[in-house]
N, C-alpha and C. Protein backbone atom coordinates (compact mmCIF):
# COMPACT_ATOMS: atom_id res chain seq x y z
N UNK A 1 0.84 -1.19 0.00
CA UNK A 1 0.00 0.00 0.00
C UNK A 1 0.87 1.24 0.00
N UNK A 2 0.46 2.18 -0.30
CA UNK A 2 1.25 3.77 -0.48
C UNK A 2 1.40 3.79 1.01
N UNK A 3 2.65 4.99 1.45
CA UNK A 3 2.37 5.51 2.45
C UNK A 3 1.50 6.62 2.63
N UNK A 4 1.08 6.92 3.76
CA UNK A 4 0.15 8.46 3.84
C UNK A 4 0.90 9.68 3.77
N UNK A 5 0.13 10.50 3.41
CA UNK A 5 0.72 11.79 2.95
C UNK A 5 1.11 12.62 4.24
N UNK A 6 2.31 13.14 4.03
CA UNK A 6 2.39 13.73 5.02
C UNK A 6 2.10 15.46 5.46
N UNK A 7 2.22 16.17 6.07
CA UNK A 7 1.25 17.30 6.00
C UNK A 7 2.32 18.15 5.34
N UNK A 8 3.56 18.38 5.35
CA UNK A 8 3.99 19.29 3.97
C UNK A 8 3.96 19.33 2.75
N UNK A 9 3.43 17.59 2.25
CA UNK A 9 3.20 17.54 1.21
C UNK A 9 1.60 17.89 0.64
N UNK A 10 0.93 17.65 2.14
CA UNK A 10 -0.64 18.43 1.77
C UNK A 10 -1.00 19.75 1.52
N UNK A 11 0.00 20.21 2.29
CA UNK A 11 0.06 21.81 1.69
C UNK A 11 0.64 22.57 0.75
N UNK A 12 1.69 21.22 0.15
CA UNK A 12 2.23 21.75 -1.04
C UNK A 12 1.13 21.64 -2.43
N UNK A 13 0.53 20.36 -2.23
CA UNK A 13 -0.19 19.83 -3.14
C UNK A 13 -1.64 20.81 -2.95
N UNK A 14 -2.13 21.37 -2.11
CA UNK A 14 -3.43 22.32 -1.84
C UNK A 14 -2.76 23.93 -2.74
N UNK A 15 -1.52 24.44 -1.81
CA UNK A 15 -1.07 25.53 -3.07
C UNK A 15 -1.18 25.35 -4.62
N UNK A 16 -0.33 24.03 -4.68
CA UNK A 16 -0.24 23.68 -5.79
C UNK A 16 -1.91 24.11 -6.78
N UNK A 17 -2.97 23.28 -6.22
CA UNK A 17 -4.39 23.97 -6.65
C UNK A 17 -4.71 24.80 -6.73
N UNK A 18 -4.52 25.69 -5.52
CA UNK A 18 -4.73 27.05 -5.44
C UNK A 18 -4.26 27.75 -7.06
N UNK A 19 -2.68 27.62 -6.89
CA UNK A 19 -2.28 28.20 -8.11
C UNK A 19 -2.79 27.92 -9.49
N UNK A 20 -3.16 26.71 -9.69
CA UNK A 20 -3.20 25.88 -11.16
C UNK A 20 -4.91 26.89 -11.23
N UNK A 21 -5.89 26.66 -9.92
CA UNK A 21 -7.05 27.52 -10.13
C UNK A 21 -6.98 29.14 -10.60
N UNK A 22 -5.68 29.63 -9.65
CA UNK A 22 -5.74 30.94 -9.95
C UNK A 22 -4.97 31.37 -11.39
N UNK A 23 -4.75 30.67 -12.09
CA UNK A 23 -4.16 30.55 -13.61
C UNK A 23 -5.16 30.22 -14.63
N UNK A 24 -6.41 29.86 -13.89
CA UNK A 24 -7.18 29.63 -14.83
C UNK A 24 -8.57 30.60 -14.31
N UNK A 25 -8.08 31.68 -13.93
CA UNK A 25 -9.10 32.88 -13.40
C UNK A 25 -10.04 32.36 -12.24
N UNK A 26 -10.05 31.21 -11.96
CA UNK A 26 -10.87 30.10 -10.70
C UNK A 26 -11.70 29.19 -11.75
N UNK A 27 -11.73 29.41 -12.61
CA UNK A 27 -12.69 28.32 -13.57
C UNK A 27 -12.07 27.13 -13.68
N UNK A 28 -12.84 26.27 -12.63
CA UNK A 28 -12.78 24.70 -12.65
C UNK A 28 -12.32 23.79 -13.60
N UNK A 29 -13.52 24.22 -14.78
CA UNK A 29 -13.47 23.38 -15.68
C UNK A 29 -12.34 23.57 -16.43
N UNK A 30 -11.97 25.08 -16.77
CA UNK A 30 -10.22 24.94 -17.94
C UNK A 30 -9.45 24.56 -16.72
N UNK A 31 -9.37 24.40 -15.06
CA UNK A 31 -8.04 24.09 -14.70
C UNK A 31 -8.22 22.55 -15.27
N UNK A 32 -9.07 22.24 -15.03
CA UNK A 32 -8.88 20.47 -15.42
C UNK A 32 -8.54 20.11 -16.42
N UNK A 33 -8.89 20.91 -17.50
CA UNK A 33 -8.47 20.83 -19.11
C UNK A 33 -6.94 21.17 -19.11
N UNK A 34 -6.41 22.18 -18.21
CA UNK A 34 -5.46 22.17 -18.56
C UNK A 34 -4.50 21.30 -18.01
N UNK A 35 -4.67 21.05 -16.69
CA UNK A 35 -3.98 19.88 -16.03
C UNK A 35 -4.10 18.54 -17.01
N UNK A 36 -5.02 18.77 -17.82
CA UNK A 36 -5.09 17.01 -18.32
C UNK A 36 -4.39 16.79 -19.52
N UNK A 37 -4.55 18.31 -20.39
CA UNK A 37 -3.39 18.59 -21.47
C UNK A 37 -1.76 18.41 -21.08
N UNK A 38 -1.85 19.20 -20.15
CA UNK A 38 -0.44 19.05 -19.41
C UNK A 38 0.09 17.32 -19.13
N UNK A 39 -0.61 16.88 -18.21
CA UNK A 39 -0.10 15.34 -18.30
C UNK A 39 0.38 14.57 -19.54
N UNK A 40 -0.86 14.76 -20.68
CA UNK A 40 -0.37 14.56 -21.72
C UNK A 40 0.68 14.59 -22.59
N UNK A 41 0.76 15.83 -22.14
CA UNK A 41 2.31 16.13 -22.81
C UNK A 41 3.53 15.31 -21.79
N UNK A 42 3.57 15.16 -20.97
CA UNK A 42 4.40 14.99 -20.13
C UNK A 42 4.68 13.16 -20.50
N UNK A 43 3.43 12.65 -20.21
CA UNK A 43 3.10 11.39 -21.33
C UNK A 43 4.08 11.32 -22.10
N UNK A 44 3.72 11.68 -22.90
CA UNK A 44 4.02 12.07 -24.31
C UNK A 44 5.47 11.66 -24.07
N UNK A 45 5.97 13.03 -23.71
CA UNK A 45 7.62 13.02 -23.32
C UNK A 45 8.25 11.93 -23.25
N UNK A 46 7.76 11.22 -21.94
CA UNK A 46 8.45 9.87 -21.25
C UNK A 46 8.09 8.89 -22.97
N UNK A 47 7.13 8.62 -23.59
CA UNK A 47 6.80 7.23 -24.58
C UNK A 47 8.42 8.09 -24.91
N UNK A 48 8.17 9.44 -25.61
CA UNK A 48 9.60 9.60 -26.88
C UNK A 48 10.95 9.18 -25.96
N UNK A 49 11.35 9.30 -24.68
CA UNK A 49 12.17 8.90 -24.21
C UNK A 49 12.58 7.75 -23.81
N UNK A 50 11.62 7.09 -24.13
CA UNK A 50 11.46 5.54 -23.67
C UNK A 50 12.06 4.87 -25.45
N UNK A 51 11.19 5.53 -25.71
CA UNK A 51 11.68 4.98 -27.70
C UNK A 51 13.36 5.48 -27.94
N UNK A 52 13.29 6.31 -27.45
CA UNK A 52 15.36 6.72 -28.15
C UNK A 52 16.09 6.12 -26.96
N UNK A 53 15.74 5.80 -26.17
CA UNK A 53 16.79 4.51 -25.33
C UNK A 53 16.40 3.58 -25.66
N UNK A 54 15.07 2.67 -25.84
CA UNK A 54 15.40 1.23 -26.21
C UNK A 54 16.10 1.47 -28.03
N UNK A 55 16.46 2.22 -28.59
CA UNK A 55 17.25 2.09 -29.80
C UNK A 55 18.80 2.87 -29.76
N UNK A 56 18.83 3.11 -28.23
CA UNK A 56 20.24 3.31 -28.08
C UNK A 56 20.44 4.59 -28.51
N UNK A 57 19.37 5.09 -28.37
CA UNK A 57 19.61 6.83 -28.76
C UNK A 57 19.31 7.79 -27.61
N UNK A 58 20.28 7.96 -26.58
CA UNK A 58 19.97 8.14 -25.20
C UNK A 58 19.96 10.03 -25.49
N UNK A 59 19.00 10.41 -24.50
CA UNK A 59 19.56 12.27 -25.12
C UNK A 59 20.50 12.38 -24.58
N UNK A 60 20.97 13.73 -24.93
CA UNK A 60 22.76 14.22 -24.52
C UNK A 60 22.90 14.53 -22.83
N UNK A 61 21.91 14.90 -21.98
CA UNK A 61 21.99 15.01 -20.60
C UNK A 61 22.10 13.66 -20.25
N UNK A 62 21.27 12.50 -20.50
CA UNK A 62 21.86 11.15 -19.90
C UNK A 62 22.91 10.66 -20.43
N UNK A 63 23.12 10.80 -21.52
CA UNK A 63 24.44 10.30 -21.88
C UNK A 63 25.72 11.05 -21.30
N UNK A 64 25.51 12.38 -20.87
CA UNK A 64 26.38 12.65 -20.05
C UNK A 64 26.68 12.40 -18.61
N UNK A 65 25.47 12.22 -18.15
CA UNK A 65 25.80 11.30 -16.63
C UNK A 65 25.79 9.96 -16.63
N UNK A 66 26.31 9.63 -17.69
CA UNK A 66 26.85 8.27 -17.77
C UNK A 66 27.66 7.72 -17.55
N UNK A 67 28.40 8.64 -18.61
CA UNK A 67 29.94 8.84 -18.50
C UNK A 67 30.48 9.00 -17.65
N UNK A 68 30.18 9.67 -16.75
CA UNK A 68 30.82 10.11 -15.71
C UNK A 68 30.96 8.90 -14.43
């Protein structure tokens, strides 16, 4: 099972709302749209990064802490 949240992270994660609401003038419905676009992309990101390492095409920041 997860552990429970602990209370700095509840208040990070409540700002966190606060803000994402106050970016979207308080309208509910675009914060959700935009939070859900956002994941997406983020999605997104990880599949393309997942595809150029299993073909050995690592980007240039991991390939530099590789090396090292």
């Amino acid at each position: 099972m997860s552990e429970p949240v602990s209370t700095a992270d509840r208040h990070h994660y409540e700002q966190a709302c606060d803000q994402a609401i106050a970016m979207c003038d308080g309208n509910l419905r675009s914060t959700i749209k935009a939070l859900i676009m956002a994941n997406e992309y983020l999605e997104n990101e990880v599949h393309e990064l997942q595809a150029a390492i299993s073909c050995g095409c690592a980007p240039v920041g991991l390939a530099k802490s590789d090396a090292a």
